[in-house]
C-alpha atoms as a PDB file:
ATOM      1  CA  UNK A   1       0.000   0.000   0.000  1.00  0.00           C
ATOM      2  CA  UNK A   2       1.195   2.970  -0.998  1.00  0.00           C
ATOM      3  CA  UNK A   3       1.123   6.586   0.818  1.00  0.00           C
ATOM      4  CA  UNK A   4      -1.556   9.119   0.045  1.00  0.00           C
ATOM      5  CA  UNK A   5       0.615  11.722  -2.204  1.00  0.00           C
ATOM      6  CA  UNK A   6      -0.052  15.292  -1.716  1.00  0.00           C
ATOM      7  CA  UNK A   7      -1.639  16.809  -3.977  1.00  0.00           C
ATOM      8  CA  UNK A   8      -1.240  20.718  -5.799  1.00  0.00           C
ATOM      9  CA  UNK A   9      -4.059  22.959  -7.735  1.00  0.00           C
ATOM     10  CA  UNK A  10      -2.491  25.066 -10.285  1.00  0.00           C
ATOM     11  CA  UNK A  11      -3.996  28.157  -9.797  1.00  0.00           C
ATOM     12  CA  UNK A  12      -2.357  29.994 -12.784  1.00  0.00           C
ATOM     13  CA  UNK A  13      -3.182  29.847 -16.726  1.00  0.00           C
ATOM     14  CA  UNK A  14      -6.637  28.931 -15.912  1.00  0.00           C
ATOM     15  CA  UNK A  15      -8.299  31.504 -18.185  1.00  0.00           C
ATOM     16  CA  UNK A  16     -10.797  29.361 -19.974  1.00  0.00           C
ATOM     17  CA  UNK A  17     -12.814  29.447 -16.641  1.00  0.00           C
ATOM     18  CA  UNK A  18     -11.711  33.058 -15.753  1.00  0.00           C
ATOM     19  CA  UNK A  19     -10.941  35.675 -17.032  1.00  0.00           C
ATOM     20  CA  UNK A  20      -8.023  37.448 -14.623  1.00  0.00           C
ATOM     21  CA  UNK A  21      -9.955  40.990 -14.148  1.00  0.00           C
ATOM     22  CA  UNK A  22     -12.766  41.323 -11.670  1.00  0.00           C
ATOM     23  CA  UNK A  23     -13.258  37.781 -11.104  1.00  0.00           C
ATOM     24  CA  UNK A  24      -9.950  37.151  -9.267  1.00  0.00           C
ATOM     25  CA  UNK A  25     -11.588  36.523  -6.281  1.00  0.00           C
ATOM     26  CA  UNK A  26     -13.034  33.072  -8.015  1.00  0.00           C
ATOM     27  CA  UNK A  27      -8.826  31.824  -7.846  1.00  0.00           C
ATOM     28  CA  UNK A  28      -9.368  33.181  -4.230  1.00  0.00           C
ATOM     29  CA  UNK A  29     -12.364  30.507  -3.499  1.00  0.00           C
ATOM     30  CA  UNK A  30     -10.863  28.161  -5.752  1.00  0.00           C
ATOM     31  CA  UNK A  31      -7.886  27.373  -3.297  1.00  0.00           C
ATOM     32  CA  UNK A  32     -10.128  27.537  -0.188  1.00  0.00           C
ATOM     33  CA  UNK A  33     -12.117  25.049  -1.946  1.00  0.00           C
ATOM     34  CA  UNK A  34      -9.349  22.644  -2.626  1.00  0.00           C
ATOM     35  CA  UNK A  35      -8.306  22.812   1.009  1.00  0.00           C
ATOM     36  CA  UNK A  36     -11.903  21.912   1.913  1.00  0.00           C
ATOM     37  CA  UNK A  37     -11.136  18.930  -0.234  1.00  0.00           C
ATOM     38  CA  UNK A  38      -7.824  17.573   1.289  1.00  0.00           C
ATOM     39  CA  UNK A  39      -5.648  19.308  -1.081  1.00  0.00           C
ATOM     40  CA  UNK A  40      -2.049  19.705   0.548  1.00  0.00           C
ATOM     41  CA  UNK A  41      -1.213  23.199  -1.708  1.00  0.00           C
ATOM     42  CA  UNK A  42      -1.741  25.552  -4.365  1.00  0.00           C
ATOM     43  CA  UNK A  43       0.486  26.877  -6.724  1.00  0.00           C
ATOM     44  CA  UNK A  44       0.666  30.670  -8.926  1.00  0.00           C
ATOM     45  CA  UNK A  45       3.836  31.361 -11.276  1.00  0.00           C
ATOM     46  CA  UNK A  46       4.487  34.607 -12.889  1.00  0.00           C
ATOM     47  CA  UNK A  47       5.331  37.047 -15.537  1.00  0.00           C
ATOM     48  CA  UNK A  48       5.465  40.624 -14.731  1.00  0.00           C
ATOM     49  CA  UNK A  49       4.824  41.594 -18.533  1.00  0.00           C
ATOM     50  CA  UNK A  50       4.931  39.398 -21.725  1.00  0.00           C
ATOM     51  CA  UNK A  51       6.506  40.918 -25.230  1.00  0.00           C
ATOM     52  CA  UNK A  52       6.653  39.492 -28.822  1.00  0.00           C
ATOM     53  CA  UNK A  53       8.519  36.989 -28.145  1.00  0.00           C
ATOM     54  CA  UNK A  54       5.941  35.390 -26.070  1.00  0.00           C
ATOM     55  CA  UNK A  55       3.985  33.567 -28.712  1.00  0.00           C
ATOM     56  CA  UNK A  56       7.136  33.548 -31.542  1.00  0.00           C
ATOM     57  CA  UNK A  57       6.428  29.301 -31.578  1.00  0.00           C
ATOM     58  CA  UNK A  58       2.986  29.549 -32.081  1.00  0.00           C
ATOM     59  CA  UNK A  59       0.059  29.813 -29.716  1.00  0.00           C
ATOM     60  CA  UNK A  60      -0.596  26.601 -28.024  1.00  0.00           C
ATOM     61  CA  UNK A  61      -3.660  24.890 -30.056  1.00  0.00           C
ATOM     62  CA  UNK A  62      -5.410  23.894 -26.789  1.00  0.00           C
ATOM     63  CA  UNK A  63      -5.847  27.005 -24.588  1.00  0.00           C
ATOM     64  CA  UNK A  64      -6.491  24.717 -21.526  1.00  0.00           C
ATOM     65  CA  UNK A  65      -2.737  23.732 -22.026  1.00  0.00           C
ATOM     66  CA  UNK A  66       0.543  24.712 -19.843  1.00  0.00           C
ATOM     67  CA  UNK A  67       1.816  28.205 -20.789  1.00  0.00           C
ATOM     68  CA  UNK A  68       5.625  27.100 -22.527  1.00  0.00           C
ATOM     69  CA  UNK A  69       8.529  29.684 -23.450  1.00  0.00           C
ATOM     70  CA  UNK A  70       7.062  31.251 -26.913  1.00  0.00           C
ATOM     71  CA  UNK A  71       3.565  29.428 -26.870  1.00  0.00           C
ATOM     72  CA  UNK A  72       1.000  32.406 -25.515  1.00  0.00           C
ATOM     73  CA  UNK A  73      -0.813  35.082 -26.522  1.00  0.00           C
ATOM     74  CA  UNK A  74       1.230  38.429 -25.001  1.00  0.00           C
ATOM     75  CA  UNK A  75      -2.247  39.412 -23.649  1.00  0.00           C
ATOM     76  CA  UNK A  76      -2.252  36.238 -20.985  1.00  0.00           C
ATOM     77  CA  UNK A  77      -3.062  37.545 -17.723  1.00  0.00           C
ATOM     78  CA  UNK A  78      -0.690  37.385 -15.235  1.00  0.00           C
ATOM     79  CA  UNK A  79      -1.508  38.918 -11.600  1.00  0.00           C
ATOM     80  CA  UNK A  80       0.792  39.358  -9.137  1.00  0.00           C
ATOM     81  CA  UNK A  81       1.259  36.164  -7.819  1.00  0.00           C
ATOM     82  CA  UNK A  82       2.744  37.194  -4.045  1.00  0.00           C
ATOM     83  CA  UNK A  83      -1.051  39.253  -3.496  1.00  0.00           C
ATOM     84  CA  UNK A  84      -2.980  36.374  -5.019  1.00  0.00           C
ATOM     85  CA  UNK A  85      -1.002  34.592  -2.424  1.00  0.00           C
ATOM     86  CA  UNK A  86      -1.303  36.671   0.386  1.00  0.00           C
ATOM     87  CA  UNK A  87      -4.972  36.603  -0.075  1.00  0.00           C
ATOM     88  CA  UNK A  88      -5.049  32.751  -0.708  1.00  0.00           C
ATOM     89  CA  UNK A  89      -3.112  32.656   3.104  1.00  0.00           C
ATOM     90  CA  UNK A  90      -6.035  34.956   4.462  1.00  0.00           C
ATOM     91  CA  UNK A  91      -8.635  32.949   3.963  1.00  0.00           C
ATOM     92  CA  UNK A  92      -6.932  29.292   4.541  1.00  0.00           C
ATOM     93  CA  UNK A  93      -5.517  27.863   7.436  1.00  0.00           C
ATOM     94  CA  UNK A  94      -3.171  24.737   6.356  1.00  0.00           C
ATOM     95  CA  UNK A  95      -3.068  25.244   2.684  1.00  0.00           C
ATOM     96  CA  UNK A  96       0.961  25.440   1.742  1.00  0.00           C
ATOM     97  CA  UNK A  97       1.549  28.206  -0.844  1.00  0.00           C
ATOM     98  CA  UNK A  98       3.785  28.031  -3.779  1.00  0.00           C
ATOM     99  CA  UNK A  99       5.396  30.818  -5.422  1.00  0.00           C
ATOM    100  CA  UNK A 100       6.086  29.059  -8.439  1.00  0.00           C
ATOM    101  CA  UNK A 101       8.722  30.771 -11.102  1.00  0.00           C
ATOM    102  CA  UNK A 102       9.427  33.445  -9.100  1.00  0.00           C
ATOM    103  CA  UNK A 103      11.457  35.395 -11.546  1.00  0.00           C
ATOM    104  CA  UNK A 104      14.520  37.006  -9.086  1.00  0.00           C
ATOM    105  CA  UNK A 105      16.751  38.685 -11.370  1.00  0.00           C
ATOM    106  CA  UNK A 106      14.375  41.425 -12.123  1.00  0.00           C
ATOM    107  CA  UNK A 107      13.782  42.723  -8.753  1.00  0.00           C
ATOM    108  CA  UNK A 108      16.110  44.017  -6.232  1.00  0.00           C
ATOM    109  CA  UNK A 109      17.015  40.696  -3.466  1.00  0.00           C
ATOM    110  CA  UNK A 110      16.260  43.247  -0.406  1.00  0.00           C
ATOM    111  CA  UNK A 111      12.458  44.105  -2.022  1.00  0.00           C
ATOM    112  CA  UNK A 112      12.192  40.720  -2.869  1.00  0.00           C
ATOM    113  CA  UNK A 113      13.151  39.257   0.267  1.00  0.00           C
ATOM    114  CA  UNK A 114      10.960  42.024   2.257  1.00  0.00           C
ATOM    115  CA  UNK A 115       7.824  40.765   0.302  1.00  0.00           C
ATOM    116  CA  UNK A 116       8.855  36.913   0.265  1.00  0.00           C
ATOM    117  CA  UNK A 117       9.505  36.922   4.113  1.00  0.00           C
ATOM    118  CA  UNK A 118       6.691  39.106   4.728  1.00  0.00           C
ATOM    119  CA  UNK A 119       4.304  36.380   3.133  1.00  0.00           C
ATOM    120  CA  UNK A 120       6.151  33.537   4.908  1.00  0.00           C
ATOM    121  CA  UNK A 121       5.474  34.999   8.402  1.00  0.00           C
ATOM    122  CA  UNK A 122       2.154  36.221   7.563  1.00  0.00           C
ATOM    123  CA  UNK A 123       0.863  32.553   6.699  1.00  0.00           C
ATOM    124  CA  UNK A 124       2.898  30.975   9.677  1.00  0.00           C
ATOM    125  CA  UNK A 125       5.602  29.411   7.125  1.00  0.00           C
ATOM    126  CA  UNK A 126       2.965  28.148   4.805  1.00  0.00           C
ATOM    127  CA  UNK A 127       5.400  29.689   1.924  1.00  0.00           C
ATOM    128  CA  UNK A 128       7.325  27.579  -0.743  1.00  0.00           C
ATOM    129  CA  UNK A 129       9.510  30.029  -3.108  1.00  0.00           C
ATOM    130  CA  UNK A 130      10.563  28.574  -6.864  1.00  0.00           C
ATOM    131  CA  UNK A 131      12.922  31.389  -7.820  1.00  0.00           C
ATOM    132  CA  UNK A 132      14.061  31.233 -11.309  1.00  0.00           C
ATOM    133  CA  UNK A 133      15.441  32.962 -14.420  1.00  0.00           C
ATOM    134  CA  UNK A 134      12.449  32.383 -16.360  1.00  0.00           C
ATOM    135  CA  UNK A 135      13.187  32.937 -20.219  1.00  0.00           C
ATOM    136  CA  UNK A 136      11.655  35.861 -22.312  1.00  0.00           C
ATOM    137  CA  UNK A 137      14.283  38.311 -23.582  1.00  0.00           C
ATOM    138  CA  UNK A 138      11.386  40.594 -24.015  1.00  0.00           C
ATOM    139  CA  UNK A 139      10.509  40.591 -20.698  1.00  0.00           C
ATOM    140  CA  UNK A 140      13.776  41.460 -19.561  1.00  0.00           C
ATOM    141  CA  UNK A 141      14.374  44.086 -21.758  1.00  0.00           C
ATOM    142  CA  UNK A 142      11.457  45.822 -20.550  1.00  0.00           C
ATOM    143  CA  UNK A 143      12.754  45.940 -17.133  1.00  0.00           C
ATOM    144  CA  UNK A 144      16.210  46.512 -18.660  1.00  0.00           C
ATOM    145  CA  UNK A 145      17.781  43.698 -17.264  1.00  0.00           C
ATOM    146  CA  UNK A 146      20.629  41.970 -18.704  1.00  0.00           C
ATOM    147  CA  UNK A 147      19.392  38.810 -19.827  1.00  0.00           C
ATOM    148  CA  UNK A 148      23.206  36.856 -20.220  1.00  0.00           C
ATOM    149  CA  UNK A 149      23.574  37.881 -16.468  1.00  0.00           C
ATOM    150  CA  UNK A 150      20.044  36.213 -14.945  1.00  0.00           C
ATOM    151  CA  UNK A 151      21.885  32.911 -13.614  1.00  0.00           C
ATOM    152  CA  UNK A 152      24.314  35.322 -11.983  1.00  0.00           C
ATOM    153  CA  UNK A 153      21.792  37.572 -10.487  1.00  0.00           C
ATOM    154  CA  UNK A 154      19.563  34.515  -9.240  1.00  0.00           C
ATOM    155  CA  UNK A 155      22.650  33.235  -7.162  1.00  0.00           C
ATOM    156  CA  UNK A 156      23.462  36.648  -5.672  1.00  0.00           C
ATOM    157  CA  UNK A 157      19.518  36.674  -4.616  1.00  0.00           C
ATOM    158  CA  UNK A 158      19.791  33.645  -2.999  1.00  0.00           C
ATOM    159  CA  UNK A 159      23.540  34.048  -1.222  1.00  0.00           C
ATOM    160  CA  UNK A 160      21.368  37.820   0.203  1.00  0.00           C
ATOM    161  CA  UNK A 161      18.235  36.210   1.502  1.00  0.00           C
ATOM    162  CA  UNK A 162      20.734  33.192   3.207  1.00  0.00           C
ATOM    163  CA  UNK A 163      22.183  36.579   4.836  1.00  0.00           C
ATOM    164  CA  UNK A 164      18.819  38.413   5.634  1.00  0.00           C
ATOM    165  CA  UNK A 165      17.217  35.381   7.278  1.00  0.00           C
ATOM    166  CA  UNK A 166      20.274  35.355   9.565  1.00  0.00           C
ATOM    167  CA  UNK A 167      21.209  38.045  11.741  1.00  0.00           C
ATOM    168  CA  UNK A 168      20.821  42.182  11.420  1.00  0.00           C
ATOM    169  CA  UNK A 169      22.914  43.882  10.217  1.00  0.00           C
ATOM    170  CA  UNK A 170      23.574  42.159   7.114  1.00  0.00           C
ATOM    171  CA  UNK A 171      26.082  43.343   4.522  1.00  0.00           C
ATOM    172  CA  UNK A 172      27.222  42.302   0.708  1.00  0.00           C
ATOM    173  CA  UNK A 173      29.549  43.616  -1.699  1.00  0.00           C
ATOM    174  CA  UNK A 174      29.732  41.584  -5.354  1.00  0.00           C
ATOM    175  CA  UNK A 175      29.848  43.194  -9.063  1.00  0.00           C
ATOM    176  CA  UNK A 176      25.728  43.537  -8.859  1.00  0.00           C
ATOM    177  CA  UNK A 177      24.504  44.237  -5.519  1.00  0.00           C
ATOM    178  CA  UNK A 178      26.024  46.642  -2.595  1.00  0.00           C
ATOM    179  CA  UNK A 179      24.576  47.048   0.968  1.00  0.00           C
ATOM    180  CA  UNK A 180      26.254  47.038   4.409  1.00  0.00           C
ATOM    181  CA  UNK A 181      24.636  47.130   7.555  1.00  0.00           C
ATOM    182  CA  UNK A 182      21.208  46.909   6.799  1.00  0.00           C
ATOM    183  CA  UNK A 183      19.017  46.042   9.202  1.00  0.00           C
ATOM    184  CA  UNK A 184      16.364  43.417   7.915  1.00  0.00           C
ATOM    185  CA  UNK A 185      13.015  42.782  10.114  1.00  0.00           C
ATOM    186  CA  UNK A 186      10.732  40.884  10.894  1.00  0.00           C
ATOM    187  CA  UNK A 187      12.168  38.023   9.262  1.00  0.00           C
ATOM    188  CA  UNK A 188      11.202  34.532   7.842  1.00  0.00           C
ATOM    189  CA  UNK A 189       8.665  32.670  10.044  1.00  0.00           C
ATOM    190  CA  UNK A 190      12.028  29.666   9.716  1.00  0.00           C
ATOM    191  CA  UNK A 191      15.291  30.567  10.844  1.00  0.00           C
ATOM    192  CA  UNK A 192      16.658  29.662   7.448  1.00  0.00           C
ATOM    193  CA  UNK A 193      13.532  31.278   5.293  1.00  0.00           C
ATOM    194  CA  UNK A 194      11.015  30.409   3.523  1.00  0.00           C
ATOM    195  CA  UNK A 195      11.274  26.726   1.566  1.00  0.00           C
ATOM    196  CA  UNK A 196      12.827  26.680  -1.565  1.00  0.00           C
ATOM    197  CA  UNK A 197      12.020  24.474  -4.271  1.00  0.00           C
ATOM    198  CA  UNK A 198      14.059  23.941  -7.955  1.00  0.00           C
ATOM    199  CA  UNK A 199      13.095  22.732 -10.956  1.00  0.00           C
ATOM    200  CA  UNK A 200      13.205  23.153 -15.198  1.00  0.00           C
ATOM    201  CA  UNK A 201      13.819  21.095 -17.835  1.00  0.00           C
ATOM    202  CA  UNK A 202      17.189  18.666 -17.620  1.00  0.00           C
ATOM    203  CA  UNK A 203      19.679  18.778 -15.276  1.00  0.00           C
ATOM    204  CA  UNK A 204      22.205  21.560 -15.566  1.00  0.00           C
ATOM    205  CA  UNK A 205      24.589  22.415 -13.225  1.00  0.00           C
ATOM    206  CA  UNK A 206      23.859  25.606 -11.741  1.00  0.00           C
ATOM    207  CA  UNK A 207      20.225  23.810 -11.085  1.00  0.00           C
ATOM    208  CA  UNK A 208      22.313  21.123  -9.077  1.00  0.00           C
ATOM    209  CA  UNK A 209      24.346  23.987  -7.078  1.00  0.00           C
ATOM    210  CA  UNK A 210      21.506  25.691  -5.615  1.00  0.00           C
ATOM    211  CA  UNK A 211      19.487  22.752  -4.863  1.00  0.00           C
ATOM    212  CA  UNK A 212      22.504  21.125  -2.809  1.00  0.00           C
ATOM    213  CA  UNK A 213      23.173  24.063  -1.747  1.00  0.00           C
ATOM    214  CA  UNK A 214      19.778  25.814  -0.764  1.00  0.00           C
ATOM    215  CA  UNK A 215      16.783  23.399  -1.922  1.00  0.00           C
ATOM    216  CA  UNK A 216      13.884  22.196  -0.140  1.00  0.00           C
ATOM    217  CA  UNK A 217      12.297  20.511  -3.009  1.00  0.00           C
ATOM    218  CA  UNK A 218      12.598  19.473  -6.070  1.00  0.00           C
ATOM    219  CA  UNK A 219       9.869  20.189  -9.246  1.00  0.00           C
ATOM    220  CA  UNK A 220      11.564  19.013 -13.154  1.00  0.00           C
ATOM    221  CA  UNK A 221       9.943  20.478 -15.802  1.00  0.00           C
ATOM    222  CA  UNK A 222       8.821  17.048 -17.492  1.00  0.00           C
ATOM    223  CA  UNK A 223       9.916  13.220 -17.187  1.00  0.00           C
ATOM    224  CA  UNK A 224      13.217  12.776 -14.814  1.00  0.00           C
ATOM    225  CA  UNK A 225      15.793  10.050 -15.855  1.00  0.00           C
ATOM    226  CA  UNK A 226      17.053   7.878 -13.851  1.00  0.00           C
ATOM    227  CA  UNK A 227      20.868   9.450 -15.013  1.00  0.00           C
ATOM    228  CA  UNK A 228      18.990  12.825 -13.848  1.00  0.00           C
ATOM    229  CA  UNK A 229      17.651  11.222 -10.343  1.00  0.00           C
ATOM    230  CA  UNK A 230      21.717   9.320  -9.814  1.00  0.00           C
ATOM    231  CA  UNK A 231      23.672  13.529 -10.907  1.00  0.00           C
ATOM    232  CA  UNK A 232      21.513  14.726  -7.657  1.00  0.00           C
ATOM    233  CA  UNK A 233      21.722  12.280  -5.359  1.00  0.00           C
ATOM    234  CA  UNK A 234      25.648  12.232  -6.186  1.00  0.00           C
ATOM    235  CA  UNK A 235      25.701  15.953  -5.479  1.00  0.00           C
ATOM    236  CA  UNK A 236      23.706  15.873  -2.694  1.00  0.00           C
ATOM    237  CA  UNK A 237      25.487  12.950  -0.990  1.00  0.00           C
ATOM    238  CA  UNK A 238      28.838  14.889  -1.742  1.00  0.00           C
ATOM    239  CA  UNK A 239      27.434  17.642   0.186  1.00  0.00           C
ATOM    240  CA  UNK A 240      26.562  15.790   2.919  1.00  0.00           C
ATOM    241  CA  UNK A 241      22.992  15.851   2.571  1.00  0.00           C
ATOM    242  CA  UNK A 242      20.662  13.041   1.540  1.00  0.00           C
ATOM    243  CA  UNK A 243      18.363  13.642  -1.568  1.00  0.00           C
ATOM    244  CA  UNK A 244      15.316  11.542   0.906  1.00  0.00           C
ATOM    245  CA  UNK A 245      15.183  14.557   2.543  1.00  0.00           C
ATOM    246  CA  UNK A 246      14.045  16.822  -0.711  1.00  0.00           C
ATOM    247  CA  UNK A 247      10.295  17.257  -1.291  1.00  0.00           C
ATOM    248  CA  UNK A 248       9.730  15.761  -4.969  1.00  0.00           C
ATOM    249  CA  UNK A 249       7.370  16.828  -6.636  1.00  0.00           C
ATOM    250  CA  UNK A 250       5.787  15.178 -10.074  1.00  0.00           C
ATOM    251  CA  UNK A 251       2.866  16.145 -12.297  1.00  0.00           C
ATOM    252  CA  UNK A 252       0.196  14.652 -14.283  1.00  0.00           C
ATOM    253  CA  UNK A 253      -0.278  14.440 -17.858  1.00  0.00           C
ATOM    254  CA  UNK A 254      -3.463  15.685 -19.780  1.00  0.00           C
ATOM    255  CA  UNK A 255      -3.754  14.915 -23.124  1.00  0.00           C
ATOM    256  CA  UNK A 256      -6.512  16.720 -24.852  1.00  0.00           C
ATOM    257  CA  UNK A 257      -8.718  14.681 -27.776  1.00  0.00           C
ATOM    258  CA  UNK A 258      -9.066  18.134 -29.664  1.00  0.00           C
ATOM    259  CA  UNK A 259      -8.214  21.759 -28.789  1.00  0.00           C
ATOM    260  CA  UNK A 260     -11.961  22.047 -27.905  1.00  0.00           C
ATOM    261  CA  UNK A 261     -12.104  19.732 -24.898  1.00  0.00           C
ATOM    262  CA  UNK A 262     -11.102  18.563 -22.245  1.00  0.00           C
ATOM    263  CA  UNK A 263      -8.726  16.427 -20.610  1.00  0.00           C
ATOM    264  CA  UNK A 264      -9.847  12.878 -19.396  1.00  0.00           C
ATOM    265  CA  UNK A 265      -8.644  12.991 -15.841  1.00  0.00           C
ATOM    266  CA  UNK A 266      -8.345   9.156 -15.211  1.00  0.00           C
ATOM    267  CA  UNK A 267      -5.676   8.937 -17.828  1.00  0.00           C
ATOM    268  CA  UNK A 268      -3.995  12.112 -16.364  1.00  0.00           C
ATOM    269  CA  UNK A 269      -3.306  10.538 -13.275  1.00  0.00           C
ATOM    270  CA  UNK A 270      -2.633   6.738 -13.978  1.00  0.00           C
ATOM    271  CA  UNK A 271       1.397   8.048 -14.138  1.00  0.00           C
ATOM    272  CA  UNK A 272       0.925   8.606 -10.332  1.00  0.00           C
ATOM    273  CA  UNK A 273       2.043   5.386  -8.632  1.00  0.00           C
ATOM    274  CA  UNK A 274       4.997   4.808 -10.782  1.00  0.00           C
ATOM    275  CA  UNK A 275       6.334   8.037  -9.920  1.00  0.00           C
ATOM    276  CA  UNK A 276       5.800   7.522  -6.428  1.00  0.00           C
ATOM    277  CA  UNK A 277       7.693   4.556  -7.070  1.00  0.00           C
ATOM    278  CA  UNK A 278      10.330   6.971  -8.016  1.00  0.00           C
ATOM    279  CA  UNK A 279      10.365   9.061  -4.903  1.00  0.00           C
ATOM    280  CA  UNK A 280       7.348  11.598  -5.610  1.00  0.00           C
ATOM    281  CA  UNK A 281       5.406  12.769  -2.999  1.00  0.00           C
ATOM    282  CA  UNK A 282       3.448  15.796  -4.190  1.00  0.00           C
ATOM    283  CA  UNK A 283       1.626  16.327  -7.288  1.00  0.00           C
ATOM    284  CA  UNK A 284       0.402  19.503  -9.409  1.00  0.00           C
ATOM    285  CA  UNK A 285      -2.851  19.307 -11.568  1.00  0.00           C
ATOM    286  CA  UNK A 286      -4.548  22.576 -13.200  1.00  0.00           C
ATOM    287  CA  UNK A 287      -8.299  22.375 -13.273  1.00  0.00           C
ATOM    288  CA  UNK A 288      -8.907  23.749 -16.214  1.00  0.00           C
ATOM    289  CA  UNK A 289      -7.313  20.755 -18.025  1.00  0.00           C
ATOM    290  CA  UNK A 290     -10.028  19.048 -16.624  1.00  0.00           C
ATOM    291  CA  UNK A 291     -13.581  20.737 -16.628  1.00  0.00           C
ATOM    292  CA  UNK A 292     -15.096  23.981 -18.255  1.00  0.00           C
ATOM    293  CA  UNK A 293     -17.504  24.687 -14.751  1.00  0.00           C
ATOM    294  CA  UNK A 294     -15.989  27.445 -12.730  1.00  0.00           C
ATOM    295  CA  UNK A 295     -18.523  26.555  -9.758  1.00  0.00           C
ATOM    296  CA  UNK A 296     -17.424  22.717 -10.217  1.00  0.00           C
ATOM    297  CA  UNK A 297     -13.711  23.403  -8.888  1.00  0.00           C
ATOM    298  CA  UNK A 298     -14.470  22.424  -5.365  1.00  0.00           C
ATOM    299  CA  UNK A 299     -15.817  18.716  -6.956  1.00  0.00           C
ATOM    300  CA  UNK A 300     -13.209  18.509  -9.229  1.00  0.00           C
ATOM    301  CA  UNK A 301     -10.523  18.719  -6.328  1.00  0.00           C
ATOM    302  CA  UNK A 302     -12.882  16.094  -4.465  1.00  0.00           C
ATOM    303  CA  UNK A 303     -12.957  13.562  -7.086  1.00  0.00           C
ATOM    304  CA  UNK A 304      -8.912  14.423  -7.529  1.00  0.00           C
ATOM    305  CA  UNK A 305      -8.649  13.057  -4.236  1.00  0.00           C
ATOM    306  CA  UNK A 306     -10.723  10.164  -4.057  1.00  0.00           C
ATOM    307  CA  UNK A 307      -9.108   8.703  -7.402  1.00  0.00           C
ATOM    308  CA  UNK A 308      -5.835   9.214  -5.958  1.00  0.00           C
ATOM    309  CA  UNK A 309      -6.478   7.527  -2.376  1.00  0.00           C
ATOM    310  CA  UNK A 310      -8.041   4.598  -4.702  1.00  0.00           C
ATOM    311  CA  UNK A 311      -4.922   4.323  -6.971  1.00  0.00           C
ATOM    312  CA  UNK A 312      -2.828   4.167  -3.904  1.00  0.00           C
ATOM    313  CA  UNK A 313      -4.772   1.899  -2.148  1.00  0.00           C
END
């Protein structure tokens, strides 16, 4: 018998049941809903504006579908995912909260670290952070931020908040950021911050680095090999740390019979035991793969739950 995984509502991209203007509050209910159901978390990425380059591969043929680098329309919404957050925390009281593809490089690490510490004490540590350099050269551009420097930037963001969840005052000095003696509080509701999770497509090594090095969890971008699964627990082990300890966390598959309908759910999850088989624990799934009903979210997430008890039964 296996264990129960955990399962994760993808709150983002889910603009075929709303439309991201007035009716935000809907996401609000949504993840209240899916706690009510047994859900473990929710999830919200972002993009703080889209260019061109956005939809230069085509616009995905299914609009229930994942958002991909160069597959949208530049007009998808995307809110601000720490508010949508910080509003999700306010009306939940065990739901975990994932900042997924928080993009670091184009904010400063102290505002950054002010809002993502802010949200971690405000839901009592509920807060799981995915910072990552994202991919639109528009997008940076706009905020006139050197795209060839983004893997750069992201580790000097994390090496600041390491400092700023430590002890005031906190100083740095490195080619891109300056401070000394600043004096950063409140803090984290942890000692060490809010958790961080890693993830994208392959296994590169700067990915490796800062998981070993500052990870939490786990979340590849697609199917993990098992030559992916032996490079981290080799780095992890050489770092004294043991990869049981990271929170992995899979997906399902929906694969749509036309880009009119949707997604047959059964099939979406049958992958779920052999990836628990693989170590996975926690699993994300975006409703609107999966139904058309804004009001129906709340039995969605129910029958989510009791076909994944019965597949791991």
């Amino acid at each position: 018998m296996m264990t129960t995984p955990r399962m994760q509502l993808v709150l983002s991209e889910n603009w075929t049941m709303t439309g991201g203007r007035a009716d935000l509050p809907t996401v609000i209910r949504w993840a209240r809903e899916a706690e009510d159901a047994g859900f473990d978390s929710v999830m919200i990425s972002e993009h703080i504006v889209l260019g061109p380059d956005a939809g230069a591969a085509g616009v995905m043929g299914n609009p229930r579908d994942y958002a991909l680098p160069g597959n949208q329309d530049p007009r998808t919404p995307w809110p601000n995912s720490l508010m949508l957050l910080s509003a999700i925390a306010a009306v939940t009281d065990r739901l975990r909260l994932a900042a997924s593809a928080v993009i670091a490089p184009l904010r400063h690490p102290l505002l950054l670290a002010r809002e993502l510490g802010t949200l971690d004490l405000l839901s009592e540590g509920r807060l799981i952070v995915l910072p990552n350099v994202s991919w639109s050269r528009d997008e940076y551009a706009a905020l006139d931020v050197p795209f060839s420097r983004r893997g750069k930037l992201l580790d000097e963001h994390l090496d600041i908040w390491a400092k700023l969840w430590g002890p005031s005052p906190a100083s740095h000095e490195s080619e891109y950021y300056a401070f000394q003696d600043v004096y950063f509080e409140p803090k984290a509701y942890r000692p060490d911050g809010p958790r961080l999770c890693f993830g994208g497509a392959g296994m590169h090594d700067a990915m490796v680095r800062r998981i070993v090095r500052y990870g939490h969890a786990f979340n590849p971008l697609g199917k993990v090999t098992p030559e992916h699964m032996k490079t981290l627990k080799t780095a992890m082990a050489a770092a004294g740390r043991d990869i049981a300890d990271l929170e992995m966390i899979g997906s399902t598959r929906a694969v749509f019979p036309d880009d009119n309908s949707c997604a047959d759910l059964a099939q979406a999850l049958d992958p779920i035991p052999e990836q628990i088989a693989q170590g996975f624990t926690t699993f994300c799934i975006k409703p609107s793969q999966f139904t058309d009903d804004p009001n129906g979210v709340g039995a969605f997430c129910r029958e989510v739950m009791r076909r994944v008890e019965s597949l791991t039964a």
